[in-house]
N, C-alpha and C. Protein backbone atom coordinates (compact mmCIF):
# COMPACT_ATOMS: atom_id res chain seq x y z
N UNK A 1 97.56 103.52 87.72
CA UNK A 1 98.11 102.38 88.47
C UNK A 1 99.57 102.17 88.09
N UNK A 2 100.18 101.97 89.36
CA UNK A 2 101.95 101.55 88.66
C UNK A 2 101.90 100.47 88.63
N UNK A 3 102.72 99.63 87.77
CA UNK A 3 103.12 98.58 87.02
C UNK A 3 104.49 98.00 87.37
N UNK A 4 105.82 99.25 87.45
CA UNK A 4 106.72 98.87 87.70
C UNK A 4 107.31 100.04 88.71
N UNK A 5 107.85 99.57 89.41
CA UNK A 5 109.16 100.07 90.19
C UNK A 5 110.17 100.36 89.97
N UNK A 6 111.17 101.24 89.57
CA UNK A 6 112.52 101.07 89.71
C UNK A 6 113.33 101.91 90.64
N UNK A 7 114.12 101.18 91.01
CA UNK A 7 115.37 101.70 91.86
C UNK A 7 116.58 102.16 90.88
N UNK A 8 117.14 103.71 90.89
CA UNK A 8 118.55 103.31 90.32
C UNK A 8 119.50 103.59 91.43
N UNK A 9 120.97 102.88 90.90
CA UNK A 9 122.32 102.49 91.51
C UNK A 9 122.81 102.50 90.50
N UNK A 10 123.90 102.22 91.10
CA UNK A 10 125.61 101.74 90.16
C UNK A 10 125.48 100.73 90.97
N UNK A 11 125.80 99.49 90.20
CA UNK A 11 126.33 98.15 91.10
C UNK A 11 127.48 98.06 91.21
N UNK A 12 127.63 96.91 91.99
CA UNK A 12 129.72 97.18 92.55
C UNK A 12 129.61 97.31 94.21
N UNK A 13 129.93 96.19 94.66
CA UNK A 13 130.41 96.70 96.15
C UNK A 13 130.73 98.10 96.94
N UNK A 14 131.78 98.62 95.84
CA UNK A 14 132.01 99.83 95.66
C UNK A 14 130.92 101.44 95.99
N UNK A 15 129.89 101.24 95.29
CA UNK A 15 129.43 101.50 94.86
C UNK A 15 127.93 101.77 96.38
N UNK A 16 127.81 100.85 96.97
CA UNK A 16 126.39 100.18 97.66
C UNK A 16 126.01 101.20 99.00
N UNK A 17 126.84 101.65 99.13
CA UNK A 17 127.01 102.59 100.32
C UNK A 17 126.95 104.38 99.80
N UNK A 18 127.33 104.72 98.61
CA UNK A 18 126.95 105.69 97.53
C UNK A 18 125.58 106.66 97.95
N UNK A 19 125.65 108.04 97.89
CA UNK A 19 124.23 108.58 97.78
C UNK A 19 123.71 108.22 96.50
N UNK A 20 124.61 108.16 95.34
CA UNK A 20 123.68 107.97 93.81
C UNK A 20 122.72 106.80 94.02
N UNK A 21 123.12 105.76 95.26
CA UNK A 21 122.37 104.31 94.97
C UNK A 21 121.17 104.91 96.14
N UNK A 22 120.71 105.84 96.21
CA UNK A 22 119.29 106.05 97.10
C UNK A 22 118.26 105.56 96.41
N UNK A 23 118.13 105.28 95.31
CA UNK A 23 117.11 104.36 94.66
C UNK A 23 117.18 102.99 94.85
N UNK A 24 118.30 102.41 94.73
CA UNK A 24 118.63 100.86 95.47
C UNK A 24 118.35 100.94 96.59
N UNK A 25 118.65 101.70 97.55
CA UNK A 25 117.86 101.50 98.51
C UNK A 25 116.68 101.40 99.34
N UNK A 26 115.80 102.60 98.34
CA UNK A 26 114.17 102.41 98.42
C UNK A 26 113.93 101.49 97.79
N UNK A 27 114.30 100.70 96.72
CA UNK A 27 113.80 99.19 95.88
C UNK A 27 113.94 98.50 96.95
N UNK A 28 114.97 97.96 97.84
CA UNK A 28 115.60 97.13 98.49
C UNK A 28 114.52 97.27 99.73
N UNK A 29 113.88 98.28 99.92
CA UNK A 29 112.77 98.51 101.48
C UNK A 29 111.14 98.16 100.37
N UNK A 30 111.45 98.55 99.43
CA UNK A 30 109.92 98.18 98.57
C UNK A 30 110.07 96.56 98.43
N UNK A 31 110.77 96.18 98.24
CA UNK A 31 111.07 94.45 97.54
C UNK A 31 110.49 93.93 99.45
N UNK A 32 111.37 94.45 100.28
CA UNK A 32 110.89 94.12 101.60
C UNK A 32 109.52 94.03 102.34
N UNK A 33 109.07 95.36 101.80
CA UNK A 33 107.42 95.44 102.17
C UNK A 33 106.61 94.59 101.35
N UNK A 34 106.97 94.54 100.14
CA UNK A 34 105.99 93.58 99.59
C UNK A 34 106.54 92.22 99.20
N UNK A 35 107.00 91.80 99.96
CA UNK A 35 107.82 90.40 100.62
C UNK A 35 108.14 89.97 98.95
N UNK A 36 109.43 90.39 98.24
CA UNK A 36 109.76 90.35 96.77
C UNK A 36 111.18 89.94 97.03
N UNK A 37 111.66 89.05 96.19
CA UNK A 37 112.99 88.83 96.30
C UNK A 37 113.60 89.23 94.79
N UNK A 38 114.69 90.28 94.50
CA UNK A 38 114.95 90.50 93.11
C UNK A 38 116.44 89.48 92.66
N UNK A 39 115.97 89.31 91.45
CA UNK A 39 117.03 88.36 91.26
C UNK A 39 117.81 88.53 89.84
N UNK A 40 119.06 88.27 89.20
CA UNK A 40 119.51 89.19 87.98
C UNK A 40 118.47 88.56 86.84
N UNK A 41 118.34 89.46 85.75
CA UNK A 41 117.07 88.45 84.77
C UNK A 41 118.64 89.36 83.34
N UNK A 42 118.54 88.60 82.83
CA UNK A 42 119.81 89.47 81.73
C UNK A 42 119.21 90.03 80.35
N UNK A 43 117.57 89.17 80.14
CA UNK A 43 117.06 89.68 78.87
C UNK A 43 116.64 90.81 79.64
N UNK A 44 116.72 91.41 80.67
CA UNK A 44 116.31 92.88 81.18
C UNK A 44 117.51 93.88 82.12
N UNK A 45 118.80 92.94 81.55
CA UNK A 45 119.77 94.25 82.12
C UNK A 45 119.42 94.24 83.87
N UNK A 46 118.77 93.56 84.39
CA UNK A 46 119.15 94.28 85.71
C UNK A 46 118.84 93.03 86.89
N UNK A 47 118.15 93.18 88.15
CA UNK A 47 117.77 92.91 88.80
C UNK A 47 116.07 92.77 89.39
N UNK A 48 115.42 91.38 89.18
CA UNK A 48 113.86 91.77 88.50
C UNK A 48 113.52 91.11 89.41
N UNK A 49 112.40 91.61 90.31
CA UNK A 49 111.63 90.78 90.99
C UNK A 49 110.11 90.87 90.39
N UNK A 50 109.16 89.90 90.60
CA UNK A 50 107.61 89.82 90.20
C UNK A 50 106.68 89.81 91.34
N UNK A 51 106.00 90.82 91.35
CA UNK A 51 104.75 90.38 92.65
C UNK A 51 103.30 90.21 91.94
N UNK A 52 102.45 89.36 92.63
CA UNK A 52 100.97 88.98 91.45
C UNK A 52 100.19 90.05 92.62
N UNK A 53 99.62 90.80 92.41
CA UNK A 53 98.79 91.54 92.80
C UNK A 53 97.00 90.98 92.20
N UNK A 54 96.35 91.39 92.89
CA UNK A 54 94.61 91.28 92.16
C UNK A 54 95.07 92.38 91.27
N UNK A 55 95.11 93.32 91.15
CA UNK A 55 94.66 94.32 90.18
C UNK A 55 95.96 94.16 88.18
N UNK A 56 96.98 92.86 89.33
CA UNK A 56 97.46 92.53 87.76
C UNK A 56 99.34 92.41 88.62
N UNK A 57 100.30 91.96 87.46
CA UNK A 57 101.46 91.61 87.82
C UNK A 57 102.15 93.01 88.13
N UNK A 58 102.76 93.04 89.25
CA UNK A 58 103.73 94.50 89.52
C UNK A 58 105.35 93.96 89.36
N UNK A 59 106.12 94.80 88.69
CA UNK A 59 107.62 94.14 88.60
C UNK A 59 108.06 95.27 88.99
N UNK A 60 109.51 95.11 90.15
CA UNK A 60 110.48 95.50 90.37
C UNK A 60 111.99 95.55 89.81
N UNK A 61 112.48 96.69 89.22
CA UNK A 61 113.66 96.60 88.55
C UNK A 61 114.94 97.36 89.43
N UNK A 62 115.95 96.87 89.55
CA UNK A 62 117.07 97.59 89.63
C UNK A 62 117.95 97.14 88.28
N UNK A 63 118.48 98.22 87.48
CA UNK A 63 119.12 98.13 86.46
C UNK A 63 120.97 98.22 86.59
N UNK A 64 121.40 96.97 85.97
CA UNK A 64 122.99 96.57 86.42
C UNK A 64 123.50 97.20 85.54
N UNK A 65 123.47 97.98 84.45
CA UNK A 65 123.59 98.92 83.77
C UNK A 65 125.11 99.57 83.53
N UNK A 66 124.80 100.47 85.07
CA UNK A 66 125.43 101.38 85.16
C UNK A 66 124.21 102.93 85.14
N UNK A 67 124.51 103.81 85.98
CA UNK A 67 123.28 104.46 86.06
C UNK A 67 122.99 105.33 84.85
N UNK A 68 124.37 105.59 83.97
CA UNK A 68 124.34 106.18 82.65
C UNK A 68 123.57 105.72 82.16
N UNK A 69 123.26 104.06 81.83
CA UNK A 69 122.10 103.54 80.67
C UNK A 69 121.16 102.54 81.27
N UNK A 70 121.00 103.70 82.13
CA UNK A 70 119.55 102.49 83.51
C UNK A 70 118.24 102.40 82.31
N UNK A 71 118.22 103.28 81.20
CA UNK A 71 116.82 103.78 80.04
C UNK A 71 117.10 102.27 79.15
N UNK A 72 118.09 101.88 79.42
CA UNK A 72 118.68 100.35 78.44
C UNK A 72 117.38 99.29 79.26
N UNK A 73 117.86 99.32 80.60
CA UNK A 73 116.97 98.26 81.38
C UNK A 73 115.74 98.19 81.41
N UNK A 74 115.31 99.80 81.67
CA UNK A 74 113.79 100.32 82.01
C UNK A 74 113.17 99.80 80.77
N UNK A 75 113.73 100.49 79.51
CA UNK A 75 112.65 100.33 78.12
C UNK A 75 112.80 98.99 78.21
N UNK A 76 113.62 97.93 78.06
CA UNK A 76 113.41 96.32 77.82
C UNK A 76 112.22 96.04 78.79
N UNK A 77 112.32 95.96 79.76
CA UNK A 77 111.28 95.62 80.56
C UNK A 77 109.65 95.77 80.40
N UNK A 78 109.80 97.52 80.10
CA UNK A 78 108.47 98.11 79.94
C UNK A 78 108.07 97.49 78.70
N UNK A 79 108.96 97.61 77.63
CA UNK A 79 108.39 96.96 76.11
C UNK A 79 107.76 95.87 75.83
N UNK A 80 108.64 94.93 77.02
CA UNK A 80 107.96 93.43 76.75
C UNK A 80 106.63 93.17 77.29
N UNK A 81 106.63 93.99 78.38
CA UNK A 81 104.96 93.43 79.20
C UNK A 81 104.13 94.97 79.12
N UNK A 82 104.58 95.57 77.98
CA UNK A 82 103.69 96.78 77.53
C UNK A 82 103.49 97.25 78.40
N UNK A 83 103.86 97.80 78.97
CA UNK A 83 104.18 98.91 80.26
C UNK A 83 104.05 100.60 79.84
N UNK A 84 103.18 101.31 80.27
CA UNK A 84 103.34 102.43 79.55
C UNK A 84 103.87 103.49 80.51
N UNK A 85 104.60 105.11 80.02
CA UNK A 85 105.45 105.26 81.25
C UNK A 85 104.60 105.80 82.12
N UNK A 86 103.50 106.18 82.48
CA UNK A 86 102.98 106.25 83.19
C UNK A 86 102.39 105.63 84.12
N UNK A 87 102.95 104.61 83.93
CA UNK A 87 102.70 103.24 84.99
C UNK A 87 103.87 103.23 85.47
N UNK A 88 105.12 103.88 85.53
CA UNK A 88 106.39 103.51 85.65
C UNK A 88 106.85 104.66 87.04
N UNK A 89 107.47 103.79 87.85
CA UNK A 89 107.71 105.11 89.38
C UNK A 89 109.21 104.95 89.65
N UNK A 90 110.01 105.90 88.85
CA UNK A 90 111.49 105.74 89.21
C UNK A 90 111.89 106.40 90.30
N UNK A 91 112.46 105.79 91.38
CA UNK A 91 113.10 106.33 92.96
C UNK A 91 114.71 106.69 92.38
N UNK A 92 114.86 107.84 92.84
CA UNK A 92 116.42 107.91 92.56
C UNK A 92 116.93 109.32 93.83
N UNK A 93 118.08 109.51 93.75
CA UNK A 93 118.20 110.79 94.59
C UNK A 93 118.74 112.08 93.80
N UNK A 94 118.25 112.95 94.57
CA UNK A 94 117.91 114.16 94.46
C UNK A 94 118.66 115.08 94.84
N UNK A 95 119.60 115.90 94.43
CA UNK A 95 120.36 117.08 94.59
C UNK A 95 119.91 118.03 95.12
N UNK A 96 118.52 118.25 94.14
CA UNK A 96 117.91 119.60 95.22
C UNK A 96 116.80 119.70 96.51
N UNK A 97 117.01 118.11 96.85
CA UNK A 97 116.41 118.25 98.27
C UNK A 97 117.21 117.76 99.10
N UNK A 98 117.24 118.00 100.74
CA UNK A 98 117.65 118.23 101.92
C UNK A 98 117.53 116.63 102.13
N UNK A 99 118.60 115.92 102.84
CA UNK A 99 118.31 114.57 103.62
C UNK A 99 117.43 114.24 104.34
N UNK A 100 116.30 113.47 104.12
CA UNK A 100 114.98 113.38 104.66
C UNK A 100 114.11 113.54 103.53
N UNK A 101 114.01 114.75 103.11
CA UNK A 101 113.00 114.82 102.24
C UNK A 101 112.74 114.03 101.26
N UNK A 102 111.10 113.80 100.53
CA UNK A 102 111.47 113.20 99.40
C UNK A 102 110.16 113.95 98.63
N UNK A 103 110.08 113.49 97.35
CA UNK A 103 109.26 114.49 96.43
C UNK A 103 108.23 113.28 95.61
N UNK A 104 107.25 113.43 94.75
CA UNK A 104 106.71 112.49 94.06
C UNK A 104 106.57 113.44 92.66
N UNK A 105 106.58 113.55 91.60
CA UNK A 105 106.54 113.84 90.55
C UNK A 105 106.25 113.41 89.42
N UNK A 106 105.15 113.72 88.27
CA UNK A 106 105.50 113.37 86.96
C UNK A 106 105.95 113.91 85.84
N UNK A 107 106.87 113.54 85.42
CA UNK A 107 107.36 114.07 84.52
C UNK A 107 108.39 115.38 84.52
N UNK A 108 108.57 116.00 83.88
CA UNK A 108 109.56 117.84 84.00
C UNK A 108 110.99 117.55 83.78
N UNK A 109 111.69 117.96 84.29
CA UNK A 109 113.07 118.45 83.69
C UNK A 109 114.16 117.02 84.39
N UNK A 110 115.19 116.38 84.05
CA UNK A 110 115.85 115.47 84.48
C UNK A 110 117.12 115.89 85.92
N UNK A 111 116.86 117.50 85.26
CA UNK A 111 117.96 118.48 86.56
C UNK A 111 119.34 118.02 86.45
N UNK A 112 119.84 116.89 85.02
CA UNK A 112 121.02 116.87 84.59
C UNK A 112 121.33 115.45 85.19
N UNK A 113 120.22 114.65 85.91
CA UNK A 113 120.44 113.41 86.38
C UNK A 113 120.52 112.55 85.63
N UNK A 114 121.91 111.54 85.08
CA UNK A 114 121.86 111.09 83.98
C UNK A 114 121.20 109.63 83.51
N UNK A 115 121.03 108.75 84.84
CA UNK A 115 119.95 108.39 85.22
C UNK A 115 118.55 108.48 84.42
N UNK A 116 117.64 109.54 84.62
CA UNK A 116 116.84 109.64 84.52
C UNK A 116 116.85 110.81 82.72
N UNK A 117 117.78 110.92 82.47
CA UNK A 117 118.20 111.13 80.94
C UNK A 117 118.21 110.49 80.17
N UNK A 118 119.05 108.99 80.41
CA UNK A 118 118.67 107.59 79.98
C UNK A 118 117.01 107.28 79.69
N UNK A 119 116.65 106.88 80.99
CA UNK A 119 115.14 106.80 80.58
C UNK A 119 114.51 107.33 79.76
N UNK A 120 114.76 109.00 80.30
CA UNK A 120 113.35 109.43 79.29
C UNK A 120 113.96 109.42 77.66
N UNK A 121 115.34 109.23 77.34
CA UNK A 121 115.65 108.85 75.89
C UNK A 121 115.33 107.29 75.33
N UNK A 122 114.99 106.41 76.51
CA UNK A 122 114.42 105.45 75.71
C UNK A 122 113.29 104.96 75.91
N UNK A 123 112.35 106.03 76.60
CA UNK A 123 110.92 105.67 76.71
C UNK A 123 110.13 106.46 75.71
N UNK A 124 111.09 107.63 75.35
CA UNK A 124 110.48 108.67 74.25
C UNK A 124 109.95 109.56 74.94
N UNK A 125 110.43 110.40 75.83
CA UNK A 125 109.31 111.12 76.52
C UNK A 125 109.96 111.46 78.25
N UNK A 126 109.40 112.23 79.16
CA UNK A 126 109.34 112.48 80.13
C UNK A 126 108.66 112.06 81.12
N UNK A 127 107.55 111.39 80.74
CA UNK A 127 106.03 111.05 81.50
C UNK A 127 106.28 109.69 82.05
N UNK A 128 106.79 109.99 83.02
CA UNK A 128 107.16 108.98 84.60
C UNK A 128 107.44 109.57 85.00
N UNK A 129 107.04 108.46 86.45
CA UNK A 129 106.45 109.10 88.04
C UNK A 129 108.16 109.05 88.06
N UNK A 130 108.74 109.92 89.60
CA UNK A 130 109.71 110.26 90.11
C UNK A 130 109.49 110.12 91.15
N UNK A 131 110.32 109.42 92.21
CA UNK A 131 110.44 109.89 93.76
C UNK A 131 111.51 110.10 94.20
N UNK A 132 111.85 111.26 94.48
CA UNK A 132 112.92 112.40 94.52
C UNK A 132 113.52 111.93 95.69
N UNK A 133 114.71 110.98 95.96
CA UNK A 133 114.77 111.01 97.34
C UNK A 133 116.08 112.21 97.49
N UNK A 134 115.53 113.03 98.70
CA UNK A 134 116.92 114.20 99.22
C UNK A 134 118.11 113.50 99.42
N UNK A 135 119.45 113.72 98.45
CA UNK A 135 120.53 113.59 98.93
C UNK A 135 121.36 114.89 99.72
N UNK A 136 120.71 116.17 99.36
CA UNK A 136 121.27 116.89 99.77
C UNK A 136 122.33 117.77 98.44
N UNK A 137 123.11 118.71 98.63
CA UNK A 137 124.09 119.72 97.36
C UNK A 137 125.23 120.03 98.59
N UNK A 138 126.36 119.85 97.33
CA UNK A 138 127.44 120.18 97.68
C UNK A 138 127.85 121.73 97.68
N UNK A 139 127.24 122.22 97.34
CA UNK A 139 126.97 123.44 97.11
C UNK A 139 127.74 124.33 96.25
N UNK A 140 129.02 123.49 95.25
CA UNK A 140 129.39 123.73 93.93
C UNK A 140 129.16 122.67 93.08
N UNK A 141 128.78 123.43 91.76
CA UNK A 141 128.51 122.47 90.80
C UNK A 141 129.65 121.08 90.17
N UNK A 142 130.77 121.81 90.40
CA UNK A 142 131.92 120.71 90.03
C UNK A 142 132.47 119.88 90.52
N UNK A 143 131.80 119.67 92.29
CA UNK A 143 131.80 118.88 93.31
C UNK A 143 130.89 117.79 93.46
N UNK A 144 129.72 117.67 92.58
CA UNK A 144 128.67 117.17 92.19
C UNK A 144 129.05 115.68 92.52
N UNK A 145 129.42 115.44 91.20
CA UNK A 145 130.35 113.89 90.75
C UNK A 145 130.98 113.13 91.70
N UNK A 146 131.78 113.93 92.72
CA UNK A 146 132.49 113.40 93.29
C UNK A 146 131.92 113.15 94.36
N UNK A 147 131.01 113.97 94.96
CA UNK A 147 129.56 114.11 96.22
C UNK A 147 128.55 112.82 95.77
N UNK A 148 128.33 112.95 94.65
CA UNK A 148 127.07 111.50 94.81
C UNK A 148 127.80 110.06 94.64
N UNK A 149 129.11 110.32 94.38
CA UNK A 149 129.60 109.23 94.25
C UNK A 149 130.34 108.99 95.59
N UNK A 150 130.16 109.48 96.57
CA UNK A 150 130.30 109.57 98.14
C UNK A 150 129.41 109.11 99.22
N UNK A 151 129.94 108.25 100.26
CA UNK A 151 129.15 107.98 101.13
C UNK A 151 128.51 109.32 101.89
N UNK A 152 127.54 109.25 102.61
CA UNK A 152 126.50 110.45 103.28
C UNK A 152 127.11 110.50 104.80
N UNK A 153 126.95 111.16 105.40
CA UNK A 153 127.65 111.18 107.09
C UNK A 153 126.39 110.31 107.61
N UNK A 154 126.96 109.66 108.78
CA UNK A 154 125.96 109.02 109.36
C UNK A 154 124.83 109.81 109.51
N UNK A 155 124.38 111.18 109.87
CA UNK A 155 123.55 111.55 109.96
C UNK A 155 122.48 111.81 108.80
N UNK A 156 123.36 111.86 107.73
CA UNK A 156 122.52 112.01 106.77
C UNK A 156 121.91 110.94 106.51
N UNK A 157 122.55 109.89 106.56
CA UNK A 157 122.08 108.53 105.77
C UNK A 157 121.34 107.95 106.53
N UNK A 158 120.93 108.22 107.93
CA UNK A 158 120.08 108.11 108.72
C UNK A 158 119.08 108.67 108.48
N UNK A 159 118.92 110.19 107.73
CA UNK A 159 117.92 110.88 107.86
C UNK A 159 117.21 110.11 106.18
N UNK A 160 118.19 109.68 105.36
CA UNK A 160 117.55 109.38 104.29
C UNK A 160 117.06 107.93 104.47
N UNK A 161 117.20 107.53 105.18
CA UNK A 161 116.90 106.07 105.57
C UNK A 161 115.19 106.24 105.85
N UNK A 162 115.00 107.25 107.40
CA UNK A 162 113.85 107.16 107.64
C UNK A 162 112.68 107.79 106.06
N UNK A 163 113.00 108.67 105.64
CA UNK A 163 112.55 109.34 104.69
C UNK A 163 111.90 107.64 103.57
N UNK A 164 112.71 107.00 103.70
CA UNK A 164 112.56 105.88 102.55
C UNK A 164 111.53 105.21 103.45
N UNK A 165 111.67 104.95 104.71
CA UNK A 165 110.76 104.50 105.91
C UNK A 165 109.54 104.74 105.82
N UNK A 166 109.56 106.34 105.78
CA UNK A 166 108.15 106.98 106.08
C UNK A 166 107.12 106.75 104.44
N UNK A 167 107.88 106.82 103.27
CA UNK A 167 107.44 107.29 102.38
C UNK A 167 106.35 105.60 101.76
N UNK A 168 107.38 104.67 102.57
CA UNK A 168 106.65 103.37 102.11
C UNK A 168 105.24 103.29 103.04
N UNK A 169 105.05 104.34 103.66
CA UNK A 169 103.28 104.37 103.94
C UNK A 169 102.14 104.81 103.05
N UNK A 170 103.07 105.16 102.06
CA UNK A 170 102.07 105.65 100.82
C UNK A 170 102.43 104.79 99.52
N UNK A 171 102.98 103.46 100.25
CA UNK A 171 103.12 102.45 98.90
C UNK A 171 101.74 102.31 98.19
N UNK A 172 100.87 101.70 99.13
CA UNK A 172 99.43 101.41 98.72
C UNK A 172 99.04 102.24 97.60
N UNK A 173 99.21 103.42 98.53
CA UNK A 173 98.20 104.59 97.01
C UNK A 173 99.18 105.00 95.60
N UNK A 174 100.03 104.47 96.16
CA UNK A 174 101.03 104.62 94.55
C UNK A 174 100.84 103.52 93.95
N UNK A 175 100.80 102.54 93.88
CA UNK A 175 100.58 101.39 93.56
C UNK A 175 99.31 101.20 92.86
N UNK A 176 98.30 101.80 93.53
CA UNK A 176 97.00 102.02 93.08
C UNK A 176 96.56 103.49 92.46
N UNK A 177 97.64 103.87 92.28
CA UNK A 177 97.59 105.55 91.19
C UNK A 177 96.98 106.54 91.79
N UNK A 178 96.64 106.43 93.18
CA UNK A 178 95.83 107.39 94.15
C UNK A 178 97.19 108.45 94.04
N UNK A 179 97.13 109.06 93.41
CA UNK A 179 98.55 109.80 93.09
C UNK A 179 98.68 111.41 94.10
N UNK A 180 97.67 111.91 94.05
CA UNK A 180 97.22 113.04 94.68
C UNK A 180 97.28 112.64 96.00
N UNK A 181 96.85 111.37 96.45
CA UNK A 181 96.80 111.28 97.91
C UNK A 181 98.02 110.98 98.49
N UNK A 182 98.69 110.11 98.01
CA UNK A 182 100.06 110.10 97.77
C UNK A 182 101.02 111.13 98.17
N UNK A 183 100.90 112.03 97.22
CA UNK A 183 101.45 113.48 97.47
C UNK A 183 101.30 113.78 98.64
N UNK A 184 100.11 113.78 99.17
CA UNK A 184 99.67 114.59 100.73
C UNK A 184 100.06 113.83 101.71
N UNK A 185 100.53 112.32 101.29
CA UNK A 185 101.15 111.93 102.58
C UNK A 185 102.54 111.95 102.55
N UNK A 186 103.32 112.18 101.65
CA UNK A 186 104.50 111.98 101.19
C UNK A 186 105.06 113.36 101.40
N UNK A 187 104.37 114.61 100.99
CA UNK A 187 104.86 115.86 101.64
C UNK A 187 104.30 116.65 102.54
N UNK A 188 103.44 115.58 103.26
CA UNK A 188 103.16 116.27 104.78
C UNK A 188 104.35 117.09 105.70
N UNK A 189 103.92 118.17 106.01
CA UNK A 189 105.20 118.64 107.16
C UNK A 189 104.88 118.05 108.31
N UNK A 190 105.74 117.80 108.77
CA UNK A 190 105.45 117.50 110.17
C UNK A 190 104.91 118.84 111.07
N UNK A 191 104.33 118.76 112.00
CA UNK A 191 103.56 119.15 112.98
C UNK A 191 104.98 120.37 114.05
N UNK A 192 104.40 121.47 114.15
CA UNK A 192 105.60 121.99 114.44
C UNK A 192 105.46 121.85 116.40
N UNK A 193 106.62 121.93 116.92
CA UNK A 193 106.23 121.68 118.41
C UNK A 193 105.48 122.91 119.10
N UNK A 194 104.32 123.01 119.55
CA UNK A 194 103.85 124.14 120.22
C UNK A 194 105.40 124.43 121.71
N UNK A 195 104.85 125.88 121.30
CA UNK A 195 105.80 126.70 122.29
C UNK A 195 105.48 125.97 123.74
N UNK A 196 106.76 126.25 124.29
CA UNK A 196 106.46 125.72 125.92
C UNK A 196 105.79 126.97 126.65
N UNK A 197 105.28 126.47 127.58
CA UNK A 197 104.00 127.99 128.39
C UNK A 197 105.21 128.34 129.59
N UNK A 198 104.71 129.76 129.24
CA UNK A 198 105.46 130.42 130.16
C UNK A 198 105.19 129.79 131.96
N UNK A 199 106.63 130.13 132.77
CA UNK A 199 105.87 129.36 133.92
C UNK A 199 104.90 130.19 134.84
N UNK A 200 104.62 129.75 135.71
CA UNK A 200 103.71 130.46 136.17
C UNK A 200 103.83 130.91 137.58
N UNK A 201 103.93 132.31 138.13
CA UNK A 201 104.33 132.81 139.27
C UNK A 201 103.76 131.43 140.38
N UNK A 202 104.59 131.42 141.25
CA UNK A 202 103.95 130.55 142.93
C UNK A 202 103.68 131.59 143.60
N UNK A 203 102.58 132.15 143.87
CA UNK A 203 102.62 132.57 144.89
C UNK A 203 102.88 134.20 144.62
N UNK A 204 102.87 135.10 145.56
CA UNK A 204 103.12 136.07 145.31
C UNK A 204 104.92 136.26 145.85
N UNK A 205 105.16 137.20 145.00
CA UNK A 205 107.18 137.39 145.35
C UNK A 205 106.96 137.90 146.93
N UNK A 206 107.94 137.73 147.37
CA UNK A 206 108.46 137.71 148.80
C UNK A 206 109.03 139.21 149.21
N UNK A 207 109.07 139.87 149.95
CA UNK A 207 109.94 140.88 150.34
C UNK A 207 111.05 140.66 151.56
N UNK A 208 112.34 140.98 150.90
CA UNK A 208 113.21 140.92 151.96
C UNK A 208 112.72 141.60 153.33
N UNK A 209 113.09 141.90 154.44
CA UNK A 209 112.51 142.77 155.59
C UNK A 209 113.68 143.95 155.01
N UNK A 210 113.72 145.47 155.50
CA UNK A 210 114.40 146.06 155.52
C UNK A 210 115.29 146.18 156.63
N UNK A 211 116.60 146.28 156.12
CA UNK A 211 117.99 146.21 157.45
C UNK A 211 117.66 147.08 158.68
């Protein structure tokens, strides 16, 4: 069962329109679906909303941080209401997927996201959920920095928009640790278009008369 949510960003006006803030933006559609308003809390570094669920309290974090030491916000939070990281589902974006896509994961490699470097240095560990949202690659490494710290073309940010859209249909079963099922709705392919049918003769062909 998840416990907490987090979104990461960089805060700053500046900043809000950013591919790095694709996690602020899935918080900002999660806080929405489950009618949550987040508000700054400072003994937790960030932006905290509370929802009472039957199965127990769910909290939403966006960490004001800075995305370098979002692991500052996350561990305060988790520590106080004993949160373990496996209750924990960090949304952030993703370099090595395509705009649209998004991924669910636990645990494995941070892929140099510093973000999620933070965390797992102050949770002790790797073991939290991930939802990978696609920002897309610049397709050199030293362009990186300057790419996530960049607005997306309308098309992209459209495509990552719906992606955040679609993926909140599998809030329920994340929420409720249905984790596997999750997955299958979250990386469903879509349905490919059947071929159009060839047309079909009218009739039999015609013969000119001969001259």
């Amino acid at each position: 069962m998840i416990r907490l949510l987090v979104g990461l960003g960089n805060p700053g006006p500046e900043y809000v329109a950013t591919r790095h803030n694709a996690g602020f933006w899935w918080l900002d559609a999660a806080a929405r679906e489950l009618r949550a308003t987040l508000a700054p809390d400072r003994g937790y570094f960030g932006n905290v909303a509370r929802v009472n669920r039957p199965a127990g309290p769910l909290y939403l974090l966006a960490p004001m941080t800075y995305m370098n030491l979002s692991g500052k916000s996350v561990a305060a939070l988790a520590r106080f209401f004993k949160i373990e990281p496996q209750q924990i589902l960090v949304a952030h974006d993703e370099l090595d997927l395509l705009p649209g896509h998004v991924k669910l994961k636990l645990g494995g490699s941070t892929a140099g996201h510093n973000g999620l470097k933070d965390i797992q240095a102050q949770l002790g560990g790797p073991d939290f959920w991930r939802l990978r949202l696609g920002i897309g690659h610049p397709g050199v490494r030293s362009e990186v920095i300057n790419y996530v710290l960049r607005k997306p073309s309308a098309d992209d940010r459209e495509a990552i928009g719906k992606a955040i859209e679609l993926s909140l249909a599998a809030l329920d079963l994340l929420l409720a640790g249905e984790m596997e099922r999750a997955m299958m709705k979250l990386h469903a392919k879509p349905a490919r278009p059947k071929p159009p049918r060839p047309a079909e003769a009218i009739g039999p062909a015609s013969k000119e008369p001969a001259p």
